[in-house]
C-alpha atoms as a PDB file:
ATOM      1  CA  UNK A   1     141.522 126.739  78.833  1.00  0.00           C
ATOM      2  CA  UNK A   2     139.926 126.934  75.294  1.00  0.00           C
ATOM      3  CA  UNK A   3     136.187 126.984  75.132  1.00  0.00           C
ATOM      4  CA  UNK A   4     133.781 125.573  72.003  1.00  0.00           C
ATOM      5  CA  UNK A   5     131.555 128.380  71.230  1.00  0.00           C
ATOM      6  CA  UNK A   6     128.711 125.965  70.312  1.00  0.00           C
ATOM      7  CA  UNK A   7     128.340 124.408  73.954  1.00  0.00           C
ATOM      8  CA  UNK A   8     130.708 126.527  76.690  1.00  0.00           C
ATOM      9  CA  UNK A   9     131.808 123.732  77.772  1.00  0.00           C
ATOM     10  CA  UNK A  10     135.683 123.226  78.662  1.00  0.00           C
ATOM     11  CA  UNK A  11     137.537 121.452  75.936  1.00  0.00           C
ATOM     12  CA  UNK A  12     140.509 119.040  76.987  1.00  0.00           C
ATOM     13  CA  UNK A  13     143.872 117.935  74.564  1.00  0.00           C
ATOM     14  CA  UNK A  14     142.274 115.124  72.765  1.00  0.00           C
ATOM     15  CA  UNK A  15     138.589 116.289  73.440  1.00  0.00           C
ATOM     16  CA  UNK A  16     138.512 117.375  69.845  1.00  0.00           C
ATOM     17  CA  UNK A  17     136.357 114.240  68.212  1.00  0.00           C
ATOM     18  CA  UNK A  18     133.808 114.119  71.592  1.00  0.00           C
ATOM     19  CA  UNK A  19     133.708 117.889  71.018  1.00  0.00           C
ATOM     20  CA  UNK A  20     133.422 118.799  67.638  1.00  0.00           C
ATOM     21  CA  UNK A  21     132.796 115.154  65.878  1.00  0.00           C
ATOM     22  CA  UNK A  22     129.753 114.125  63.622  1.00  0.00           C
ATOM     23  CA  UNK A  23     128.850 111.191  65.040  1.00  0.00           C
ATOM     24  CA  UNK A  24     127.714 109.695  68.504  1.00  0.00           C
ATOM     25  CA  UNK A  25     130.104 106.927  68.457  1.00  0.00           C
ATOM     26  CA  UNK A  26     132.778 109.422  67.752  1.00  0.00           C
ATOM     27  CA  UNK A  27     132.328 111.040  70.765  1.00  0.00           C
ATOM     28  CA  UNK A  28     132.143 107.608  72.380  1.00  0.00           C
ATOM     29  CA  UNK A  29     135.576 106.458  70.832  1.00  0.00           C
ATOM     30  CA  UNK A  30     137.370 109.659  71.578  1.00  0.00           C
ATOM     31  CA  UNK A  31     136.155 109.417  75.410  1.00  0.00           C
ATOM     32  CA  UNK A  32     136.873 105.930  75.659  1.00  0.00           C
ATOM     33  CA  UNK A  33     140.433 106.925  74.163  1.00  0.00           C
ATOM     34  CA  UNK A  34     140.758 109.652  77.137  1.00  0.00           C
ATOM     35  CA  UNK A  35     139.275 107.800  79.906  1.00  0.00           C
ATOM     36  CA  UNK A  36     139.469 104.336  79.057  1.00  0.00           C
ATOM     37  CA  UNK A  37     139.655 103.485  83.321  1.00  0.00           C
ATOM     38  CA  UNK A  38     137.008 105.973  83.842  1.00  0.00           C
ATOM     39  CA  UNK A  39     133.240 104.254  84.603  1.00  0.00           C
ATOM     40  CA  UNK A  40     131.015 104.673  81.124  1.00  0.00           C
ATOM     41  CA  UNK A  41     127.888 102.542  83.001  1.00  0.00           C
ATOM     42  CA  UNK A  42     126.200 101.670  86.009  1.00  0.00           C
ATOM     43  CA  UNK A  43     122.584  99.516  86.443  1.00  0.00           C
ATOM     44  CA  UNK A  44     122.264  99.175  90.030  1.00  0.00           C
ATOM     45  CA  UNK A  45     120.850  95.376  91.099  1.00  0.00           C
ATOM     46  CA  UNK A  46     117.775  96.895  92.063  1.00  0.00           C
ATOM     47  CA  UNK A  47     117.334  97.418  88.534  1.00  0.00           C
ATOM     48  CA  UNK A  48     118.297  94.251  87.459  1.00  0.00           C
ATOM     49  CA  UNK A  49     116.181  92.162  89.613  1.00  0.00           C
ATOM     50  CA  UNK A  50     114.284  91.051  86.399  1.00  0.00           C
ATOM     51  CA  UNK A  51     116.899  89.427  84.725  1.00  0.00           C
ATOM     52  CA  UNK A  52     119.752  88.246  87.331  1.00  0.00           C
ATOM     53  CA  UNK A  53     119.700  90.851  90.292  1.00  0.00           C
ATOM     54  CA  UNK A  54     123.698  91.921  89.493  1.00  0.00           C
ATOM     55  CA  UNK A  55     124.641  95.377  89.037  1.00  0.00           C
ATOM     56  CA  UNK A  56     126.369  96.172  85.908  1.00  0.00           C
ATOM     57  CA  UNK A  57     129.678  98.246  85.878  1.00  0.00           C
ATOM     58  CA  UNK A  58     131.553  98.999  82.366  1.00  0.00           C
ATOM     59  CA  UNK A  59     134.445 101.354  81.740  1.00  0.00           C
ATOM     60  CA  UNK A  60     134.633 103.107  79.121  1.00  0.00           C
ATOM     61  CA  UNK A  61     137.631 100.843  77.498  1.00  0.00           C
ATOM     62  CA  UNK A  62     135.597  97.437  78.753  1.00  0.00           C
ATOM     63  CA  UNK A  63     132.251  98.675  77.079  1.00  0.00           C
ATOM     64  CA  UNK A  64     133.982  99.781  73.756  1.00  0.00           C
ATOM     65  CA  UNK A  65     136.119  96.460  73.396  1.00  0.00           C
ATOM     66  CA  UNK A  66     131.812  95.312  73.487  1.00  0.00           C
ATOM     67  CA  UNK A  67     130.853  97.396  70.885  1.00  0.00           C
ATOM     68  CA  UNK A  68     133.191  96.705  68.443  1.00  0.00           C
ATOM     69  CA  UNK A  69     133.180  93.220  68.437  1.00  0.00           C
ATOM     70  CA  UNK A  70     128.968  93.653  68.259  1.00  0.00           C
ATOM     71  CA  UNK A  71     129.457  96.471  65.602  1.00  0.00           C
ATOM     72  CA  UNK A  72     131.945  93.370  63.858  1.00  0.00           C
ATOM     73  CA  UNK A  73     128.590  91.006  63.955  1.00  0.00           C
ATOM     74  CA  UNK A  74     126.334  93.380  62.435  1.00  0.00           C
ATOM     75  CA  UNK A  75     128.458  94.005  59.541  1.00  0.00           C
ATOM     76  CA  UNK A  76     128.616  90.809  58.927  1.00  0.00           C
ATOM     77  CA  UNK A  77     125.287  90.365  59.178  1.00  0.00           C
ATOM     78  CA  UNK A  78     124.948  93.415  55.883  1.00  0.00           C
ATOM     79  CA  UNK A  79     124.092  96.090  57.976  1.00  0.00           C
ATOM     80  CA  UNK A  80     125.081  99.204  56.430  1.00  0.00           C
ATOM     81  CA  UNK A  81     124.559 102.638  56.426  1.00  0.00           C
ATOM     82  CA  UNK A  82     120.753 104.026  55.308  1.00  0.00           C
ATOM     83  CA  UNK A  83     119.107 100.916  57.153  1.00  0.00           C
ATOM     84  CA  UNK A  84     116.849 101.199  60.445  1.00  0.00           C
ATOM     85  CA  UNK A  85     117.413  98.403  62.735  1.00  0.00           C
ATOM     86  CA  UNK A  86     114.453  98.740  65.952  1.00  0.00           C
ATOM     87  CA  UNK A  87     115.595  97.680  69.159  1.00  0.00           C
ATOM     88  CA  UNK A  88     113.761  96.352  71.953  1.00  0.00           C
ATOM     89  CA  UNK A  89     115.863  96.193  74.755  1.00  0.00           C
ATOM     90  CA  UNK A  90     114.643  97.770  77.316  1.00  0.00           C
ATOM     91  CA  UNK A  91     116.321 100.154  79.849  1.00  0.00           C
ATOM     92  CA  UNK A  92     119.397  97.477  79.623  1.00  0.00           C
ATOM     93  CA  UNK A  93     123.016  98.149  79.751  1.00  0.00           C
ATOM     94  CA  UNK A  94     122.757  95.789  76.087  1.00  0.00           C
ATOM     95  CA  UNK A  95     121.120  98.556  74.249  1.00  0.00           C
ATOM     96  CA  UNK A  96     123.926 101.219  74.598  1.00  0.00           C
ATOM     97  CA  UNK A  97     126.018  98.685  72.726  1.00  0.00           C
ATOM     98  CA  UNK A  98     123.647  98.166  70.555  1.00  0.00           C
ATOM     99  CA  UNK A  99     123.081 101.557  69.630  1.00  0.00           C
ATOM    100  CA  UNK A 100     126.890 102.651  69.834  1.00  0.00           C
ATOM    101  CA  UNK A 101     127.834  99.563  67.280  1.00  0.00           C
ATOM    102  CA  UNK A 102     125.077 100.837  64.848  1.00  0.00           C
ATOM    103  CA  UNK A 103     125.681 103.949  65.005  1.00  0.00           C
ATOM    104  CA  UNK A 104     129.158 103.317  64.283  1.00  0.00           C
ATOM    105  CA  UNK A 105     128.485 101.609  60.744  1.00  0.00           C
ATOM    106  CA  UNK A 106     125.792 104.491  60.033  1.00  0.00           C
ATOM    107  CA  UNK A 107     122.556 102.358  60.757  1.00  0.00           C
ATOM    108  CA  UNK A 108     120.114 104.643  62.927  1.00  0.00           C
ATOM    109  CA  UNK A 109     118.107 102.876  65.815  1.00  0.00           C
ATOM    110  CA  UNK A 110     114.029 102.532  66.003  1.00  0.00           C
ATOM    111  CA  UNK A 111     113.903 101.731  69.852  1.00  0.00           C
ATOM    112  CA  UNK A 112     110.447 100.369  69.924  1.00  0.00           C
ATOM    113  CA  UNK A 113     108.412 100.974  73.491  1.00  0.00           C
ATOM    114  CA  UNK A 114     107.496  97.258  75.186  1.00  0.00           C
ATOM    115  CA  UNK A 115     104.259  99.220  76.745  1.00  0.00           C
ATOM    116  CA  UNK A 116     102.923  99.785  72.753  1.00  0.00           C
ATOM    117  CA  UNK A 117     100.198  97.941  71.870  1.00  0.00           C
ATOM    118  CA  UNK A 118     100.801  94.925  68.886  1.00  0.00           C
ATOM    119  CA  UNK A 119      98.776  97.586  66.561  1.00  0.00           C
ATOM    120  CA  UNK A 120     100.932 100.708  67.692  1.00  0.00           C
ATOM    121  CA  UNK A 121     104.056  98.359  67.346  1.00  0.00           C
ATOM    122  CA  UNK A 122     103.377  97.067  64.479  1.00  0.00           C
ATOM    123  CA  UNK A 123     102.877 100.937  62.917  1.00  0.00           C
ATOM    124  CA  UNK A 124     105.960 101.429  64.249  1.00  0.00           C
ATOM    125  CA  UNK A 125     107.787  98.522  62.411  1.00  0.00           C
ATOM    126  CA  UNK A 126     105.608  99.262  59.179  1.00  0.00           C
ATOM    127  CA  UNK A 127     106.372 103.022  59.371  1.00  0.00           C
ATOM    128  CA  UNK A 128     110.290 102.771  60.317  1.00  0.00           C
ATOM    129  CA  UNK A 129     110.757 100.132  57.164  1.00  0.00           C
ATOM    130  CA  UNK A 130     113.190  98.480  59.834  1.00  0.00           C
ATOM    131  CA  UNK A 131     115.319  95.758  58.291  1.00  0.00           C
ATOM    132  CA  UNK A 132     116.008  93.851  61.875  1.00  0.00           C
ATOM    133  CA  UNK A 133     114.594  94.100  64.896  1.00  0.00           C
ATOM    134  CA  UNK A 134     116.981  93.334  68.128  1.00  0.00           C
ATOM    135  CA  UNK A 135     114.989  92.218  70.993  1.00  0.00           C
ATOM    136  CA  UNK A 136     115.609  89.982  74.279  1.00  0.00           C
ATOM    137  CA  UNK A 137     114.755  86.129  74.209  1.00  0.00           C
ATOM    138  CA  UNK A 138     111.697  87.318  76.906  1.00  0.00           C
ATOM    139  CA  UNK A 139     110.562  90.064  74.474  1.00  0.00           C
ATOM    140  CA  UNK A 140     110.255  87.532  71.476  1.00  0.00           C
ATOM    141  CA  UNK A 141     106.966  86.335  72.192  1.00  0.00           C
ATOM    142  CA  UNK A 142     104.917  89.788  72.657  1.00  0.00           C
ATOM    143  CA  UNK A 143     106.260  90.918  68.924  1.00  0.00           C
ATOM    144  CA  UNK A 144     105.267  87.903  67.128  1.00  0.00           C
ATOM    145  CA  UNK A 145     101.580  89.601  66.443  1.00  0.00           C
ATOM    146  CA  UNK A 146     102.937  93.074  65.809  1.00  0.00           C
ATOM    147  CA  UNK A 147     105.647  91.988  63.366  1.00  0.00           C
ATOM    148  CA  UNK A 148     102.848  89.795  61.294  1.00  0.00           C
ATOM    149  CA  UNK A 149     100.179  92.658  61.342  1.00  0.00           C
ATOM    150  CA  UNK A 150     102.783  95.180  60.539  1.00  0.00           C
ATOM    151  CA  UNK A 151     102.989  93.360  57.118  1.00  0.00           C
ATOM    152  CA  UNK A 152      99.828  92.150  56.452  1.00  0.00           C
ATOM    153  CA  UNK A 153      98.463  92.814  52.961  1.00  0.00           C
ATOM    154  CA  UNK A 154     101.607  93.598  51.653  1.00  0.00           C
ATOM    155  CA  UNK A 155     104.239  91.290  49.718  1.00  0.00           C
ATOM    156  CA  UNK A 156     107.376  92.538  52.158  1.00  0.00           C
ATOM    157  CA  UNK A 157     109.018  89.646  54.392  1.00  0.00           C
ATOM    158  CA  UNK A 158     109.137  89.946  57.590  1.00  0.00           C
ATOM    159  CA  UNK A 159     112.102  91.647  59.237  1.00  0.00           C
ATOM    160  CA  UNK A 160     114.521  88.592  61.269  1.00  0.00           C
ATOM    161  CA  UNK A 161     114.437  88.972  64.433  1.00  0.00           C
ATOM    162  CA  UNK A 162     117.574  88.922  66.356  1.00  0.00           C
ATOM    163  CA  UNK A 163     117.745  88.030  70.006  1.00  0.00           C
ATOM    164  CA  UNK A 164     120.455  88.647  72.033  1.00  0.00           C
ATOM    165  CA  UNK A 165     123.304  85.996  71.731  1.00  0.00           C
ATOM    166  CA  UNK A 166     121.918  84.730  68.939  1.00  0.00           C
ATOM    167  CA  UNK A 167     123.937  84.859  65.219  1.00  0.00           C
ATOM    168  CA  UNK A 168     122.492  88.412  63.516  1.00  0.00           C
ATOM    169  CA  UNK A 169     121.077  87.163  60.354  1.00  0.00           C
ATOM    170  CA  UNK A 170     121.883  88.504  56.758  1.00  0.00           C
ATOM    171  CA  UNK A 171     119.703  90.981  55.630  1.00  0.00           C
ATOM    172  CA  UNK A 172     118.794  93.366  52.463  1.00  0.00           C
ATOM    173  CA  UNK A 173     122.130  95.479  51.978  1.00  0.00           C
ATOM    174  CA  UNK A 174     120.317  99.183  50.883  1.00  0.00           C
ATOM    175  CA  UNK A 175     123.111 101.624  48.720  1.00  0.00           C
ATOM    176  CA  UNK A 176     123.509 104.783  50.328  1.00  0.00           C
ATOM    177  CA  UNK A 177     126.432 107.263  51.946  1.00  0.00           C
ATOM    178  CA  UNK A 178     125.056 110.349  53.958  1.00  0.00           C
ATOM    179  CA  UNK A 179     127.463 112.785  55.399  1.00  0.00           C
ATOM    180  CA  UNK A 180     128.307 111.641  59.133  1.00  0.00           C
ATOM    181  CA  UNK A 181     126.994 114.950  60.854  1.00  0.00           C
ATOM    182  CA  UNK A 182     123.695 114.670  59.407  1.00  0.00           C
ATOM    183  CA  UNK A 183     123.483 111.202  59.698  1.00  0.00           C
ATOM    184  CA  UNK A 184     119.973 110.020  60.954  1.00  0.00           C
ATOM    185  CA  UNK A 185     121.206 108.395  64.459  1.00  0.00           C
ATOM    186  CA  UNK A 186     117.362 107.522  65.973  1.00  0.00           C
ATOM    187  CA  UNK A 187     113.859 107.760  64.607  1.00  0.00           C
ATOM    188  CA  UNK A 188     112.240 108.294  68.202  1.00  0.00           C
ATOM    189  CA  UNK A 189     108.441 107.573  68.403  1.00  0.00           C
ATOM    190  CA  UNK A 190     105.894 109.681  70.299  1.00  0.00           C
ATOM    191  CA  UNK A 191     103.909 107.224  73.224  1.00  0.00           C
ATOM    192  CA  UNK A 192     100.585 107.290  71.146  1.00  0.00           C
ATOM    193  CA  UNK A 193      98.508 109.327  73.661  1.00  0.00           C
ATOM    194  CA  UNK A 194      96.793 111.415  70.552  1.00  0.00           C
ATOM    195  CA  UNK A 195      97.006 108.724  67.996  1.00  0.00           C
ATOM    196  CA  UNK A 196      99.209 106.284  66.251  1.00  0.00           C
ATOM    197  CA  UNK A 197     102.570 106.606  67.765  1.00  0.00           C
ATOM    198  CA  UNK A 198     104.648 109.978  65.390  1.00  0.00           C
ATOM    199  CA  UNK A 199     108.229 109.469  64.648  1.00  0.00           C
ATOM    200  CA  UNK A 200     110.937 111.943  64.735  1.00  0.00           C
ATOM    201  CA  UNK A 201     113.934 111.778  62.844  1.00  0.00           C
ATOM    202  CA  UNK A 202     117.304 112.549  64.859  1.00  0.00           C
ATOM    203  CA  UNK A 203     120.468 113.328  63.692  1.00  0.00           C
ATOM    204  CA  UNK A 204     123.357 113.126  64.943  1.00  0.00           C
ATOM    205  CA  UNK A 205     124.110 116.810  65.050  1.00  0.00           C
ATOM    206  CA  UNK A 206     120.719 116.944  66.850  1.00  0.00           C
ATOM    207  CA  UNK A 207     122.268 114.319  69.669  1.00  0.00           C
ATOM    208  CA  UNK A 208     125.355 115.830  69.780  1.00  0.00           C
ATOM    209  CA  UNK A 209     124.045 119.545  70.170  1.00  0.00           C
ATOM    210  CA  UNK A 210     121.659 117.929  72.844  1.00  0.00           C
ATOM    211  CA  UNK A 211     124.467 116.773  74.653  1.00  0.00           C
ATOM    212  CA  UNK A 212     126.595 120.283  74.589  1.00  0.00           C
ATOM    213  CA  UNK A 213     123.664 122.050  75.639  1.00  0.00           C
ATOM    214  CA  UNK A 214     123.533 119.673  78.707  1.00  0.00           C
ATOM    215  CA  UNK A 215     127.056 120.331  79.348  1.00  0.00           C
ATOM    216  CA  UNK A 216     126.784 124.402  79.030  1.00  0.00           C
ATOM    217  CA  UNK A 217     123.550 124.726  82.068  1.00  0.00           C
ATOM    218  CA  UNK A 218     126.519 125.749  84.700  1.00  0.00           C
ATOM    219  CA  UNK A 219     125.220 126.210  88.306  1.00  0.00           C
ATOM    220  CA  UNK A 220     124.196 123.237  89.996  1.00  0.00           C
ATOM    221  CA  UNK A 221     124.265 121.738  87.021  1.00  0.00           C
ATOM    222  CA  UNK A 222     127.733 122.079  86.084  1.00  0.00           C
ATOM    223  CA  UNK A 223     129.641 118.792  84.406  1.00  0.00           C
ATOM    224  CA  UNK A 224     133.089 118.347  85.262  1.00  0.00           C
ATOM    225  CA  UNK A 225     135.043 116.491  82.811  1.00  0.00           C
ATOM    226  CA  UNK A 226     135.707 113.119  83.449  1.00  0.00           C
ATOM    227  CA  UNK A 227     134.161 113.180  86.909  1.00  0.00           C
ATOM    228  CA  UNK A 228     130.532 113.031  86.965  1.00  0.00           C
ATOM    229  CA  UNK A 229     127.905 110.303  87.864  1.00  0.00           C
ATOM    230  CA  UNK A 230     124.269 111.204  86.374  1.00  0.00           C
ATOM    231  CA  UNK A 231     121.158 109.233  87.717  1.00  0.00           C
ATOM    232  CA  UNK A 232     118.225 108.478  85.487  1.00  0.00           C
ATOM    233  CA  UNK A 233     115.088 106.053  85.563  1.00  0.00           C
ATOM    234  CA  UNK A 234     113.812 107.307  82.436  1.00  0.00           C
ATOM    235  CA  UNK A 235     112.977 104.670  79.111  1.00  0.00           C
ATOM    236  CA  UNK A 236     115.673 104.689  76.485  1.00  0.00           C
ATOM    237  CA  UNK A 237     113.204 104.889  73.676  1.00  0.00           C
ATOM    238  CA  UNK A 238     112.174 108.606  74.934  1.00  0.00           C
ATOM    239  CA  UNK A 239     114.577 111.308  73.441  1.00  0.00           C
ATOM    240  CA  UNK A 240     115.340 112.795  76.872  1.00  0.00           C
ATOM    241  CA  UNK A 241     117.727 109.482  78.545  1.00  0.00           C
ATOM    242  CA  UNK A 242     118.871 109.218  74.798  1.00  0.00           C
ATOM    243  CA  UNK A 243     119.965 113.001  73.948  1.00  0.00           C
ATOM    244  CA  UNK A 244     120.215 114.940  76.763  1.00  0.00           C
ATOM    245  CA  UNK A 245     121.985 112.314  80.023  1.00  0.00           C
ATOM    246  CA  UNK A 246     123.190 109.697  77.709  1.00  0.00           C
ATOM    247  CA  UNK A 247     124.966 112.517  75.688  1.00  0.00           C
ATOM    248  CA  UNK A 248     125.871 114.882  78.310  1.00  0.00           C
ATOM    249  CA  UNK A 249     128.239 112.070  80.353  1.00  0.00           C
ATOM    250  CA  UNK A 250     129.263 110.139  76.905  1.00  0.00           C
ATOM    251  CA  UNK A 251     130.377 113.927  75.840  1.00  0.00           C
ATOM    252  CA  UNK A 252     132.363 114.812  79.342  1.00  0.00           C
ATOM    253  CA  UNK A 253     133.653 111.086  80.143  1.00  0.00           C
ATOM    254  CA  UNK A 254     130.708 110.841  83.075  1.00  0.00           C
ATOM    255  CA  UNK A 255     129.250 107.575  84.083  1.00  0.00           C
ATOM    256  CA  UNK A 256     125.502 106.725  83.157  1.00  0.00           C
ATOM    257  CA  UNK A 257     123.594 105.549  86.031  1.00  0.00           C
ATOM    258  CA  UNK A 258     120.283 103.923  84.454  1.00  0.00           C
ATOM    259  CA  UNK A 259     117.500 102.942  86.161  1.00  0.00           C
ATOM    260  CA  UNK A 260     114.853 100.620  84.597  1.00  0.00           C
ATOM    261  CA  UNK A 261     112.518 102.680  85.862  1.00  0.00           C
ATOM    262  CA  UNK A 262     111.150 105.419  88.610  1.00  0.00           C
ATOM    263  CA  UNK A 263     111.226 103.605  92.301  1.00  0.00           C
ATOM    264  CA  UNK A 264     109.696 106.317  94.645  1.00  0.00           C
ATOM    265  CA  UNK A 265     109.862 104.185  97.549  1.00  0.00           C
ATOM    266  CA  UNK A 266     113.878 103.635  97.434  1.00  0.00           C
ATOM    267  CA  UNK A 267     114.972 106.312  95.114  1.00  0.00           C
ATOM    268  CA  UNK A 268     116.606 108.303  97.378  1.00  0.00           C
ATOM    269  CA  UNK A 269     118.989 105.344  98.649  1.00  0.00           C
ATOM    270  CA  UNK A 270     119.360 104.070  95.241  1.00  0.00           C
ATOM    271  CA  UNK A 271     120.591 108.153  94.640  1.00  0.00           C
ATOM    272  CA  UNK A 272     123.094 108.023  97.694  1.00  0.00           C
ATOM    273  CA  UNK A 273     124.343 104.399  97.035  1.00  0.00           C
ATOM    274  CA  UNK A 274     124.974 104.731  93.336  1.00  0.00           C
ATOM    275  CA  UNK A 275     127.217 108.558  94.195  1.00  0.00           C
ATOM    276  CA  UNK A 276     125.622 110.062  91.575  1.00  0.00           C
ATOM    277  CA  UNK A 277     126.106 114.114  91.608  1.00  0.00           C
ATOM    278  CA  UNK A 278     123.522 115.002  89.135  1.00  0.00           C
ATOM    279  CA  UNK A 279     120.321 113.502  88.024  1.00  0.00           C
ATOM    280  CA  UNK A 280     117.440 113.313  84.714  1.00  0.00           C
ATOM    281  CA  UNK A 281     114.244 112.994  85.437  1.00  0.00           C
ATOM    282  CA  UNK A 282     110.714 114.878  85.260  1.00  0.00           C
ATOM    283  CA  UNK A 283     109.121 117.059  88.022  1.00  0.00           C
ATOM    284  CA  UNK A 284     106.745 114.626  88.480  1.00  0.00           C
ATOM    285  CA  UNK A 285     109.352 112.039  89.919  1.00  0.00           C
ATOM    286  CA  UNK A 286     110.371 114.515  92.439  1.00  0.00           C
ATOM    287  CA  UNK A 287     107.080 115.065  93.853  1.00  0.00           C
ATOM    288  CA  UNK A 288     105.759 111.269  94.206  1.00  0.00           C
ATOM    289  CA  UNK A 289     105.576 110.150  97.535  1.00  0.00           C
ATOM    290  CA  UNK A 290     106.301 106.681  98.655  1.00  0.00           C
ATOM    291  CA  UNK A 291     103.868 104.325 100.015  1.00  0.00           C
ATOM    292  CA  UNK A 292     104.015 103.824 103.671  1.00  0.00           C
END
């Protein structure tokens, strides 16, 4: 069995693109090609309970037939490559197919953190020069004030705001062609704790490498292709669920178990009745106690 010397990790016939290839959604496409039957995504019910209280379960050929036709409706909206689009979407099974069909027409992703303040948010939108933002109809509301003091004083429009289900509206179509491996695939905000939130540019050589790295740990973290189930509860707009889980089981042809958040109380049954093997979290998690 032939082994890439930049992760360790066990290449398969038709592994090449998820492998070797310069984008995330390349490694998406080829997986979905290899395991189109094989389970890409699972939100347990629990996590749902906010917004219907039914678990979500895509395969990987289900959830790309998703993000193609999405990817579709952003082109036609002018999307192209060079622009920022931010995202607020939660921990949501709708933001991997959001960022998959961006990242697929070269757009990179400014997921924007729903526990910002309106003047960190609005930093964030001023800062990122986003040219949409893609929110939820319950998110609208709360970035109303950050998206008008983002641009005050200055002669910019405001970005349109696209909710899901709605009809993406045209924007600004910005020239530009940037070679796919060091295409910018994220610009990843800090929380804010020292200041106004920092943003990090991330290719997607940077996710991709993440991702390998995951893959090469061995021990009792070893990744069998095309057979794993990976637990996290942490937020999508934190490098660590986007680079290193997200990556590792999009590289391998795992399923994604995402959380909307850390339960202590029922984490250990929501571990034993999802079947995840492996799990992405922070020390901290592992230590809380629940409440009794």
């Amino acid at each position: 069995m032939a082994f890439d010397s930049s992760c360790g990790f066990p290449a398969q016939p038709g592994d090449s693109a998820a492998i070797s290839g310069g984008s995330v959604r390349a490694a998406f496409d080829a997986t979905s090609d290899r395991y189109p039957a094989h389970p890409f995504l699972h939100i347990p019910a629990q996590a749902t309970a906010g917004y219907g209280g039914q678990a979500v379960d895509w395969e990987y050929g289900e959830a790309a037939v998703r993000v193609q036709a999405l990817e579709a409706d952003f082109r036609e909206a002018g999307l192209t490559r060079g622009h920022r689009v931010a995202v607020m979407l939660d921990n949501r099974a709708e933001f991997f197919l959001c960022w998959l069909a961006l990242n697929g027409i070269g757009v990179s992703i400014v997921p924007l953190n729903a526990e910002h303040s309106a003047a960190e948010m609005a930093h964030v939108l001023r800062d990122s020069a986003a040219v949409m933002v893609v929110t939820l109809e319950r998110r609208r509301a709360a970035l109303e004030p950050a998206l008008h003091l983002a641009l005050a004083g200055t002669d910019r429009a405001l970005p349109p705001v696209c909710c899901l289900g709605d009809d993406a509206p045209r924007v600004p179509v910005l020239p530009g062609t940037f070679a796919a491996s060091t295409d910018e695939c994220a610009l990843v905000y800090t929380s804010g704790s020292t200041g106004l939130p920092k943003g990090c540019m991330l290719s997607n050589a940077y996710m991709l490498s993440f991702g390998r790295w995951y893959l090469s740990l061995g021990g009792l973290c070893t990744i069998e292709p095309g057979a794993e189930r990976l637990i996290t509860p942490l937020p999508l707009v934190h490098m660590n669920a986007l680079a290193c889980s997200s990556m590792a089981m999009i590289l391998s042809g795992g399923c994604i178990i995402q959380l909307d958040r850390f339960h202590p109380g029922t984490w250990a049954q929501t571990v034993a009745q999802s079947g995840a093997r492996h799990s992405n979290g922070t020390t901290s998690f592992y230590m809380a106690r629940p409440r009794r």
